[in-house]
PDB file of N, CA and C in Angstrom:
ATOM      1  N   UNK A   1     -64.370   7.406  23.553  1.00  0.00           N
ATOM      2  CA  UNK A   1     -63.577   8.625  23.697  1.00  0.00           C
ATOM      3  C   UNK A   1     -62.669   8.501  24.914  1.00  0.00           C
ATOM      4  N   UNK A   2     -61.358   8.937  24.994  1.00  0.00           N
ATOM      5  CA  UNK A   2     -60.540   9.348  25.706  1.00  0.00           C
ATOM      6  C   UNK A   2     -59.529  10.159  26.211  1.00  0.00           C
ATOM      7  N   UNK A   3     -59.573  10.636  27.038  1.00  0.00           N
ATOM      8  CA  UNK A   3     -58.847  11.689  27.190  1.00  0.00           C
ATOM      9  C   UNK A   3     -57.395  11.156  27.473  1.00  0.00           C
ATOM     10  N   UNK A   4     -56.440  12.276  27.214  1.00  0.00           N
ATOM     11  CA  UNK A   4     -54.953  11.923  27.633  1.00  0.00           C
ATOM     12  C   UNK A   4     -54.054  13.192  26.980  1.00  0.00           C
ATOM     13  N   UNK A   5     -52.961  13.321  27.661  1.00  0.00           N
ATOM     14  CA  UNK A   5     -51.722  14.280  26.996  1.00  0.00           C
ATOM     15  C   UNK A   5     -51.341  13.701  26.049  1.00  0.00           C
ATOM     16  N   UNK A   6     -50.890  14.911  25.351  1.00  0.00           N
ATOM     17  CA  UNK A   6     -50.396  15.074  23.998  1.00  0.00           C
ATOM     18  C   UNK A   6     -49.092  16.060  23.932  1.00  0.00           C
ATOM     19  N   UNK A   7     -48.329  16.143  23.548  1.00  0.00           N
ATOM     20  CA  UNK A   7     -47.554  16.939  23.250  1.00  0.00           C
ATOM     21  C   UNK A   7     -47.320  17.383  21.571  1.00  0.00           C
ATOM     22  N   UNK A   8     -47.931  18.583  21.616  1.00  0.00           N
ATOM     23  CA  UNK A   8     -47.767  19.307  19.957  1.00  0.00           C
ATOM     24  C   UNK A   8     -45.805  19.798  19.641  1.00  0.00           C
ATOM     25  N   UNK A   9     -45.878  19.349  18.934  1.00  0.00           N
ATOM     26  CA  UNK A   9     -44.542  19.867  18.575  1.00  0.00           C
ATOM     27  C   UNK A   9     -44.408  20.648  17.047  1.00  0.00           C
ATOM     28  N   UNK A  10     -44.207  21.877  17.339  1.00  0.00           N
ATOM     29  CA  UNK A  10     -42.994  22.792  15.784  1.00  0.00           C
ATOM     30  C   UNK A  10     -41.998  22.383  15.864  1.00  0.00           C
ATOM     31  N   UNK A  11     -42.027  21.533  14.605  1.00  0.00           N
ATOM     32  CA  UNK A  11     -40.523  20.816  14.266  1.00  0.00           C
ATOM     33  C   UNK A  11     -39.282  22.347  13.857  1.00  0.00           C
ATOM     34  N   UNK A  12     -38.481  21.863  14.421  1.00  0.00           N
ATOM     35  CA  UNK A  12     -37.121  22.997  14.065  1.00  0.00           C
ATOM     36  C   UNK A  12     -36.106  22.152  13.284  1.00  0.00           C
ATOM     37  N   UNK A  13     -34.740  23.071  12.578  1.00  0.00           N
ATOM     38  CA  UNK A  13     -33.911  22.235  12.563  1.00  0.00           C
ATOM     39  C   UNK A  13     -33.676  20.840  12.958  1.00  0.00           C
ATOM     40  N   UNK A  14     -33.392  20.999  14.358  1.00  0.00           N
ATOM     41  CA  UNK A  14     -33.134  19.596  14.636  1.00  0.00           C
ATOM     42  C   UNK A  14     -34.106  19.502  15.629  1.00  0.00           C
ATOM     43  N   UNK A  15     -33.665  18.256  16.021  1.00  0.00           N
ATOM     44  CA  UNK A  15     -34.814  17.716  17.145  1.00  0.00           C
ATOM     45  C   UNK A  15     -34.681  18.696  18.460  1.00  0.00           C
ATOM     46  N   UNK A  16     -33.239  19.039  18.901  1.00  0.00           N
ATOM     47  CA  UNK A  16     -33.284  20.154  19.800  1.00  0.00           C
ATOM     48  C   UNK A  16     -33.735  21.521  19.670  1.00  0.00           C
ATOM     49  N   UNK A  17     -34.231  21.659  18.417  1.00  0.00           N
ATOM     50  CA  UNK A  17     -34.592  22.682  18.129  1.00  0.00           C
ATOM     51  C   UNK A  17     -36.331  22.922  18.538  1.00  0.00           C
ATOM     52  N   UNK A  18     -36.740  21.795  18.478  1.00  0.00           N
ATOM     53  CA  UNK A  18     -38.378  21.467  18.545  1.00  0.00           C
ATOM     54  C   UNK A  18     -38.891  22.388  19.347  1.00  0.00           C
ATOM     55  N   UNK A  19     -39.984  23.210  18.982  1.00  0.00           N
ATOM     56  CA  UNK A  19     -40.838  23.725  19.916  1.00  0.00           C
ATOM     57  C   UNK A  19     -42.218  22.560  20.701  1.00  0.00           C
ATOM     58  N   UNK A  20     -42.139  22.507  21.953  1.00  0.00           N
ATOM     59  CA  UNK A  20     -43.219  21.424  22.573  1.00  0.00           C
ATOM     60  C   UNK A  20     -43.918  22.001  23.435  1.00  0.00           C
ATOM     61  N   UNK A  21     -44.843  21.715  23.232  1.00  0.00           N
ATOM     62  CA  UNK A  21     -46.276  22.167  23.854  1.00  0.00           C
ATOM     63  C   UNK A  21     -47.370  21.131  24.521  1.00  0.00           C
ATOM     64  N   UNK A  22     -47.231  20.677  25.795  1.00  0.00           N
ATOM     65  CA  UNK A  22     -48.493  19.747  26.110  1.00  0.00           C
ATOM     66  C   UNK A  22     -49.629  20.177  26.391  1.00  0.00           C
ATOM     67  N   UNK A  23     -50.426  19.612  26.289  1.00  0.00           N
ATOM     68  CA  UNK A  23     -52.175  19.768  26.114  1.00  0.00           C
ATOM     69  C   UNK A  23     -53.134  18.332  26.596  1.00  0.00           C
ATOM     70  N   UNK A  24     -54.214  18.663  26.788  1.00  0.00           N
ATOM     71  CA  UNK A  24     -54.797  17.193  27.215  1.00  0.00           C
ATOM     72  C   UNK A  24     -55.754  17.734  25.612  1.00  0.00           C
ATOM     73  N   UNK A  25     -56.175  16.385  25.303  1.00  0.00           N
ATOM     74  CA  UNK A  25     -56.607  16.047  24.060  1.00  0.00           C
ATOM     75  C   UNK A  25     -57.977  14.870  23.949  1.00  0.00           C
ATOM     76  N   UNK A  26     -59.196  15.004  23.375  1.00  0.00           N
ATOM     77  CA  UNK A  26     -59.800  13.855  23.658  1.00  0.00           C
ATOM     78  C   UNK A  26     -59.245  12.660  22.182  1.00  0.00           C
ATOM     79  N   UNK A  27     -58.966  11.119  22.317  1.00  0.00           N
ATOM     80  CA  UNK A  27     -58.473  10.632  21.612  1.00  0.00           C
ATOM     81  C   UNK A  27     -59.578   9.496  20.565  1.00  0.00           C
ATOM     82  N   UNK A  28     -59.476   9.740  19.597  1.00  0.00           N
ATOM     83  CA  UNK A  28     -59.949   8.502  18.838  1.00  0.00           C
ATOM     84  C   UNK A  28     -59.596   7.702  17.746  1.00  0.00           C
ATOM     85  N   UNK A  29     -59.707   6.597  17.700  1.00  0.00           N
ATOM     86  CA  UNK A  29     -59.457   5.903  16.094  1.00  0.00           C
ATOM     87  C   UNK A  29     -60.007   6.292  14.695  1.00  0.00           C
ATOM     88  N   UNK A  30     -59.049   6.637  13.711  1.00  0.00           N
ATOM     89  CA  UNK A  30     -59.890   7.305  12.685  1.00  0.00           C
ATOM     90  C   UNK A  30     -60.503   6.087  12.360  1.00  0.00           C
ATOM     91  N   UNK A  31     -61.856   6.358  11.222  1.00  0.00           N
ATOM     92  CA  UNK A  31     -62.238   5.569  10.599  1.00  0.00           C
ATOM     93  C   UNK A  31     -61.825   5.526   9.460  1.00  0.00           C
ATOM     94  N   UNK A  32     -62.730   4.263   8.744  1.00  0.00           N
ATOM     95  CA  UNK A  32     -62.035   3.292   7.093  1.00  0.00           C
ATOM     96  C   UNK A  32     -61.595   4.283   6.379  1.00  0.00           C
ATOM     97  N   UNK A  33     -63.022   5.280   5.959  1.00  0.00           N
ATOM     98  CA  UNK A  33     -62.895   6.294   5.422  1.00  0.00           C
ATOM     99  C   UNK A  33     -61.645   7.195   5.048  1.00  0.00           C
ATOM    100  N   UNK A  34     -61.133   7.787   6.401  1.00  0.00           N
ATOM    101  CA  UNK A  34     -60.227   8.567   6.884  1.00  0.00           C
ATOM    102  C   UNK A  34     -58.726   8.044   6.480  1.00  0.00           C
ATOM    103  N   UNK A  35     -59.036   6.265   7.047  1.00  0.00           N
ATOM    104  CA  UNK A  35     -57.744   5.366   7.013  1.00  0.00           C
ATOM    105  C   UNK A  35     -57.768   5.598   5.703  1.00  0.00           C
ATOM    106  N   UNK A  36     -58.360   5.208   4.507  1.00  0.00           N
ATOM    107  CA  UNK A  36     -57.636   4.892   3.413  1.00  0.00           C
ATOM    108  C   UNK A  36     -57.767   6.305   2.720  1.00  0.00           C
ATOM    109  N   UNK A  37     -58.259   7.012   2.560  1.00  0.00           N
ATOM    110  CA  UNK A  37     -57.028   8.662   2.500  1.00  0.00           C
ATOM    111  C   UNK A  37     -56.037   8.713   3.121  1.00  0.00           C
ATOM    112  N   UNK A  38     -55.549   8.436   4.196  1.00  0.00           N
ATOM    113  CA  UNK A  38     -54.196   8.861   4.717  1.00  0.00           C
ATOM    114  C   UNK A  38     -53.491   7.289   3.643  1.00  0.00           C
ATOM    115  N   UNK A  39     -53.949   6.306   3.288  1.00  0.00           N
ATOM    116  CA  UNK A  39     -53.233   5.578   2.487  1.00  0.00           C
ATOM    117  C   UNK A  39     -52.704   5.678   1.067  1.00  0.00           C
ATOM    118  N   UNK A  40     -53.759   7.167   0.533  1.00  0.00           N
ATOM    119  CA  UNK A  40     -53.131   7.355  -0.585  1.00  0.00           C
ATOM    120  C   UNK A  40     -52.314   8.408  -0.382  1.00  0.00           C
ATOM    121  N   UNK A  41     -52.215   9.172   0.725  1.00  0.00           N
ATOM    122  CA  UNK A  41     -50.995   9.836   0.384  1.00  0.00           C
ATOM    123  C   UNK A  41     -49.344   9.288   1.328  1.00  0.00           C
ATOM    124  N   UNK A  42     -49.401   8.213   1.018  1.00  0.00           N
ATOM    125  CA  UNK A  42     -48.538   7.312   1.779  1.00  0.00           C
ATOM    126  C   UNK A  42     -48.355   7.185   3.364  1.00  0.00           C
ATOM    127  N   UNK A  43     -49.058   7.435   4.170  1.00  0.00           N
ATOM    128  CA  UNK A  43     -49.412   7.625   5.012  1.00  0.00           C
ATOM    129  C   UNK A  43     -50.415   6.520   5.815  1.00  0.00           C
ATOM    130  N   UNK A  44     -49.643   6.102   7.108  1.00  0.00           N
ATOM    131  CA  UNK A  44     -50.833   5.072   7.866  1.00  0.00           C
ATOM    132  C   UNK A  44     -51.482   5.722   9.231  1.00  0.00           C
ATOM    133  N   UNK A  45     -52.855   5.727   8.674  1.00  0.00           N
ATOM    134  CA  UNK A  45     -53.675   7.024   9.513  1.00  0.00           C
ATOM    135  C   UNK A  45     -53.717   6.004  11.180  1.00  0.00           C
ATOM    136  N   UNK A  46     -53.636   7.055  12.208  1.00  0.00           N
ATOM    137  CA  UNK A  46     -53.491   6.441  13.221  1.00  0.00           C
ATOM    138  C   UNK A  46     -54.436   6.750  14.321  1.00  0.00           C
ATOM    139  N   UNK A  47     -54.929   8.364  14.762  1.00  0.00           N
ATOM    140  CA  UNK A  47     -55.689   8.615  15.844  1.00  0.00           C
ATOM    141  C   UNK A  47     -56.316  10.226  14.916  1.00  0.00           C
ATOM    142  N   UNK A  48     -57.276  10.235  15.759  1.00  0.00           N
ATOM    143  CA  UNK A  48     -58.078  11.706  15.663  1.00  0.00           C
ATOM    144  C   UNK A  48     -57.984  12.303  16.660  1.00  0.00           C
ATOM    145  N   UNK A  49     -57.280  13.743  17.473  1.00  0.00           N
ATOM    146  CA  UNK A  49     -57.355  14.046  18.303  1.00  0.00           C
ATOM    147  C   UNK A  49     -57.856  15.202  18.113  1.00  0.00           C
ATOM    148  N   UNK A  50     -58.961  15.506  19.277  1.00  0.00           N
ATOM    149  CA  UNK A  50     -59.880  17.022  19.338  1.00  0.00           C
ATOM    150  C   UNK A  50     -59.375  17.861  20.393  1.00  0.00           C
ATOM    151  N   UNK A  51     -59.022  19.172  19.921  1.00  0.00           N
ATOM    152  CA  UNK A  51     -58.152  19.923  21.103  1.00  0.00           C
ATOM    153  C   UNK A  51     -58.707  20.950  20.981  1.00  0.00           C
ATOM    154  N   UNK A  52     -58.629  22.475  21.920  1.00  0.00           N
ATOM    155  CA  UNK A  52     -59.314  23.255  21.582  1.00  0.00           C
ATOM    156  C   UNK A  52     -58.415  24.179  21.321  1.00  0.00           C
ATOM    157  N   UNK A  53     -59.364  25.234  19.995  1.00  0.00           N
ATOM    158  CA  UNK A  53     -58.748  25.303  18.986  1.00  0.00           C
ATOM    159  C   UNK A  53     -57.717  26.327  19.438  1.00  0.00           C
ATOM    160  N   UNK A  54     -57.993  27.483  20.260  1.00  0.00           N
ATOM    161  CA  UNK A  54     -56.641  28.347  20.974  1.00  0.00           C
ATOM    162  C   UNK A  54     -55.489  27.366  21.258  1.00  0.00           C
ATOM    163  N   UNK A  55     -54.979  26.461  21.277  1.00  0.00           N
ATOM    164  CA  UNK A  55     -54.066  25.966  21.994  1.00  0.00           C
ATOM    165  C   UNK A  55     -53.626  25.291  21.064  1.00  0.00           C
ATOM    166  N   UNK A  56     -54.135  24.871  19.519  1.00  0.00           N
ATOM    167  CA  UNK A  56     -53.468  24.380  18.364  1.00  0.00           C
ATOM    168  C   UNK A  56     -53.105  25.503  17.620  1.00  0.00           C
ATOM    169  N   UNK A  57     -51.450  25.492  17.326  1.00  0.00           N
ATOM    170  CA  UNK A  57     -50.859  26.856  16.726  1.00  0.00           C
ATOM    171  C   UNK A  57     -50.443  26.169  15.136  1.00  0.00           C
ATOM    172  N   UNK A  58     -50.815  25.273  14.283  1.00  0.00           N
ATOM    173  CA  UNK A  58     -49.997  25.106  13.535  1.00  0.00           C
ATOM    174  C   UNK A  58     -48.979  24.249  13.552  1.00  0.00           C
ATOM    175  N   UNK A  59     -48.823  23.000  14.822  1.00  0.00           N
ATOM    176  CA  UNK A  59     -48.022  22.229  15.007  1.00  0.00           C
ATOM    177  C   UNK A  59     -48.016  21.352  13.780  1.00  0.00           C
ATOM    178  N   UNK A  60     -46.742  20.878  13.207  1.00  0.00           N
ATOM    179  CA  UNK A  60     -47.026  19.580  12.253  1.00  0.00           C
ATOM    180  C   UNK A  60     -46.919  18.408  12.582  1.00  0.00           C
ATOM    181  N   UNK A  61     -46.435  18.025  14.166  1.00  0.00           N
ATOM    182  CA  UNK A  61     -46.157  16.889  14.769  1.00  0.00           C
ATOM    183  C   UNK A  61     -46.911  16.650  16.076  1.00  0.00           C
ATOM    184  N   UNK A  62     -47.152  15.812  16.556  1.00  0.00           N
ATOM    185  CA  UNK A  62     -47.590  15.537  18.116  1.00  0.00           C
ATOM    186  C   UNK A  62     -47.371  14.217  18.498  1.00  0.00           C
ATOM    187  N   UNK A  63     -46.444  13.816  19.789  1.00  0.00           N
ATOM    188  CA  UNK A  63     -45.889  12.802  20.662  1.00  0.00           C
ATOM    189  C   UNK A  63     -47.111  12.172  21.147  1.00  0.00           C
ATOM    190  N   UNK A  64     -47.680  10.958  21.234  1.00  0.00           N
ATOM    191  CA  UNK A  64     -48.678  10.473  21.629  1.00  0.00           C
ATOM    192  C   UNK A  64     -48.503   8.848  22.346  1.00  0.00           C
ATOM    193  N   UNK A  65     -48.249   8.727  23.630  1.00  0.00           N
ATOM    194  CA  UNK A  65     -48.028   7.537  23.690  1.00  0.00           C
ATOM    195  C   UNK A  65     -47.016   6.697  23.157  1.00  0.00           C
ATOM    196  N   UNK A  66     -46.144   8.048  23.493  1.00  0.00           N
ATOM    197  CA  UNK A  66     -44.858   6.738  22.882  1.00  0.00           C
ATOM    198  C   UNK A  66     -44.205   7.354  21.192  1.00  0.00           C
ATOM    199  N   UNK A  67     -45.074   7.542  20.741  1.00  0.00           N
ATOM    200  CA  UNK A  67     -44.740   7.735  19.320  1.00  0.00           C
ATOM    201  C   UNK A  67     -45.377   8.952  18.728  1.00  0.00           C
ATOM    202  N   UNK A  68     -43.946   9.497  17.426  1.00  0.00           N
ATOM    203  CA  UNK A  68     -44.087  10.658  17.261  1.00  0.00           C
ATOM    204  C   UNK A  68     -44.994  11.047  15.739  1.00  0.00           C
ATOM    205  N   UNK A  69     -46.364  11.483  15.657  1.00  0.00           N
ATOM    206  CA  UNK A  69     -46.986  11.688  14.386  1.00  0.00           C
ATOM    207  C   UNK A  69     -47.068  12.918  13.947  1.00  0.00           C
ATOM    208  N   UNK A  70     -47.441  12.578  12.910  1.00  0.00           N
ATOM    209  CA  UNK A  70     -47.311  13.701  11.610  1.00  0.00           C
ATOM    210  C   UNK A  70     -48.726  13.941  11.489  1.00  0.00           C
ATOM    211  N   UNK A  71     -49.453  15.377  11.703  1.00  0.00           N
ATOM    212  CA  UNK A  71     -50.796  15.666  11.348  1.00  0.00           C
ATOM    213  C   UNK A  71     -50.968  16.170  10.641  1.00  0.00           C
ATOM    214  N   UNK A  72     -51.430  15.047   9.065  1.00  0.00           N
ATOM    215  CA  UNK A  72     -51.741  15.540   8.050  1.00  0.00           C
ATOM    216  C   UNK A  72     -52.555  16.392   7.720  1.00  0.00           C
ATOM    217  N   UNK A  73     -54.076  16.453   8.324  1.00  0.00           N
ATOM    218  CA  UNK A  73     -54.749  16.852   8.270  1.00  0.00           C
ATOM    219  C   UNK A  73     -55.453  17.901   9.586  1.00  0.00           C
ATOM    220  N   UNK A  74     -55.999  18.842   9.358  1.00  0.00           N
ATOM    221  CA  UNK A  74     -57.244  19.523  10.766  1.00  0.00           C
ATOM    222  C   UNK A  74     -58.349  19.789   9.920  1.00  0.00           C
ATOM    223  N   UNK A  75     -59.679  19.666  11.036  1.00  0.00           N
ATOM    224  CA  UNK A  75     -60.373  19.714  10.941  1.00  0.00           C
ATOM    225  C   UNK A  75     -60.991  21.094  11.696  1.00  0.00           C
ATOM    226  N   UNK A  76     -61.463  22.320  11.589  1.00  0.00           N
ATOM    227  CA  UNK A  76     -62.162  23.280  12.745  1.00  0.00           C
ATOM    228  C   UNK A  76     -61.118  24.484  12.393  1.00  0.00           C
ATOM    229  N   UNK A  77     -61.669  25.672  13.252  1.00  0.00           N
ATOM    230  CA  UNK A  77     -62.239  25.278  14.547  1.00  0.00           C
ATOM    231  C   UNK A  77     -63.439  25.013  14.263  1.00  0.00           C
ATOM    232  N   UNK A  78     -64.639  24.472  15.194  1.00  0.00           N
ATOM    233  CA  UNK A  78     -65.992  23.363  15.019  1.00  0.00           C
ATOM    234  C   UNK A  78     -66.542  24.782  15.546  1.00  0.00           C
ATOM    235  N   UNK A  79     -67.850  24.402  15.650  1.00  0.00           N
ATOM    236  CA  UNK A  79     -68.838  25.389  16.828  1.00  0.00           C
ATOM    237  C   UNK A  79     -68.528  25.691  17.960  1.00  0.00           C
ATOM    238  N   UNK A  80     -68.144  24.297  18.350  1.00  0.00           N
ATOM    239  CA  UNK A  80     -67.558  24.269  20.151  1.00  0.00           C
ATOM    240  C   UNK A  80     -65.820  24.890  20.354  1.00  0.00           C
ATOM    241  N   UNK A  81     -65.564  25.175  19.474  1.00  0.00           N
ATOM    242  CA  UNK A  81     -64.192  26.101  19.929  1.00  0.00           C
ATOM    243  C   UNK A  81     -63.149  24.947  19.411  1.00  0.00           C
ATOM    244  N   UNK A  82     -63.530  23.659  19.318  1.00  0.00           N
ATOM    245  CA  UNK A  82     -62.400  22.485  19.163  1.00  0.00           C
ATOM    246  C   UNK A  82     -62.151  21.960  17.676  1.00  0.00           C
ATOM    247  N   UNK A  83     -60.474  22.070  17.763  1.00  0.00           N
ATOM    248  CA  UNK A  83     -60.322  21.497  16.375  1.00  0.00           C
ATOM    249  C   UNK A  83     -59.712  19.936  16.156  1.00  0.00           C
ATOM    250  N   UNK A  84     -60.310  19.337  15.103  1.00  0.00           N
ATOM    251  CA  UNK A  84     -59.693  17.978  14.954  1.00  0.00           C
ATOM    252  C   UNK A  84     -58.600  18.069  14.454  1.00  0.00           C
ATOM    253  N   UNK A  85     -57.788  17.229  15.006  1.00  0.00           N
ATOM    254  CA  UNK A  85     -56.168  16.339  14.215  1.00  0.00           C
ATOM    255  C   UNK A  85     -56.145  15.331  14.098  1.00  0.00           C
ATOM    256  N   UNK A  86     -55.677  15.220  12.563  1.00  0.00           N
ATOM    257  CA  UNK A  86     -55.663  13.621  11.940  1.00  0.00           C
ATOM    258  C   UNK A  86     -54.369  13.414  12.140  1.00  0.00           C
ATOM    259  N   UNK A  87     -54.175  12.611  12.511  1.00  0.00           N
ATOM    260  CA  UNK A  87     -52.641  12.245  12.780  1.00  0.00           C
ATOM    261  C   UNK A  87     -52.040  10.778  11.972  1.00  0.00           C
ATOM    262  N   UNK A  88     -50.821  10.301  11.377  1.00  0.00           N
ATOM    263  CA  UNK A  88     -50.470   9.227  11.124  1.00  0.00           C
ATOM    264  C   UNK A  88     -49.025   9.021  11.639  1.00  0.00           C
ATOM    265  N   UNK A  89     -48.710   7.513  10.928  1.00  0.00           N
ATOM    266  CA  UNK A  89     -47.140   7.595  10.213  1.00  0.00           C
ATOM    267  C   UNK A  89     -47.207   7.285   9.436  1.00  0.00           C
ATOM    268  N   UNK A  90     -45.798   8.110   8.956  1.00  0.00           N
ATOM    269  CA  UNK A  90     -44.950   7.796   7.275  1.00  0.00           C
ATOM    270  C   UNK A  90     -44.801   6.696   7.146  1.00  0.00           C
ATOM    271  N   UNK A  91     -45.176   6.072   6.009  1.00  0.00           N
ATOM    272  CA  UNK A  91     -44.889   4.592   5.683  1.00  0.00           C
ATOM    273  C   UNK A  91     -43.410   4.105   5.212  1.00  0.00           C
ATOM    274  N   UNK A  92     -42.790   3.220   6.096  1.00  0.00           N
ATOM    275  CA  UNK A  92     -42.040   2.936   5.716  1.00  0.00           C
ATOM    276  C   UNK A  92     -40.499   4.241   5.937  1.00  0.00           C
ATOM    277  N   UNK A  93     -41.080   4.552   7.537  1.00  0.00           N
ATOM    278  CA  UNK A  93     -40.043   5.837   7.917  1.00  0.00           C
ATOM    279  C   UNK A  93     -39.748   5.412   8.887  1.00  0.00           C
ATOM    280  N   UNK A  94     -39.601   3.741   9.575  1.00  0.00           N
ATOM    281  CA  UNK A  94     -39.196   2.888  10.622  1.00  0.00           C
ATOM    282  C   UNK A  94     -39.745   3.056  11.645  1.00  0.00           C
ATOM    283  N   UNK A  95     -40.739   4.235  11.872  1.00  0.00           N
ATOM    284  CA  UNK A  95     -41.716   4.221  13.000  1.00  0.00           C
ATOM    285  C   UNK A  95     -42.472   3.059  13.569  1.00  0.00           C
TER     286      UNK A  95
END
């Protein structure tokens, strides 16, 4: 497990339009499982991030190290207040 910022983003119009939101996030590698669902819906699954759940509004994107993903999936909110994000990239969207 690791912790690190994240930035959630509501995609707008354009990129200047983006609503951004940073957050610290704990980070992990999805597993096989996980990976090859995000492969059938064209999608290359990339990290799991657990945030808590007040502070995830519905973002469909989040900046992570460089690069910008698409969270297909959430998980929560859990017991502990925190919700998971599955995050990837689009295959074949030059990311």
């Amino acid at each position: 497990m690791n912790e690190a910022e994240i930035t959630l983003i509501s995609v707008g119009e354009t990129e200047d339009d983006d609503v951004r939101t940073t957050i610290f996030a704990t980070v992990d590698p999805v597993g096989r499982d996980e990976f090859n669902a995000a492969g059938e819906m064209g999608m290359k699954a990339e990290y799991k991030f657990t945030v808590w759940a007040a502070e995830y509004d519905g973002q469909e994107e989040l900046e992570y190290d460089g690069k910008r993903l698409s969270i297909y999936r959430t998980y929560g909110a859990r017991r502990d207040d925190k919700t998971e994000l599955y995050t990837a990239e689009r295959v074949g969207n030059g990311n």
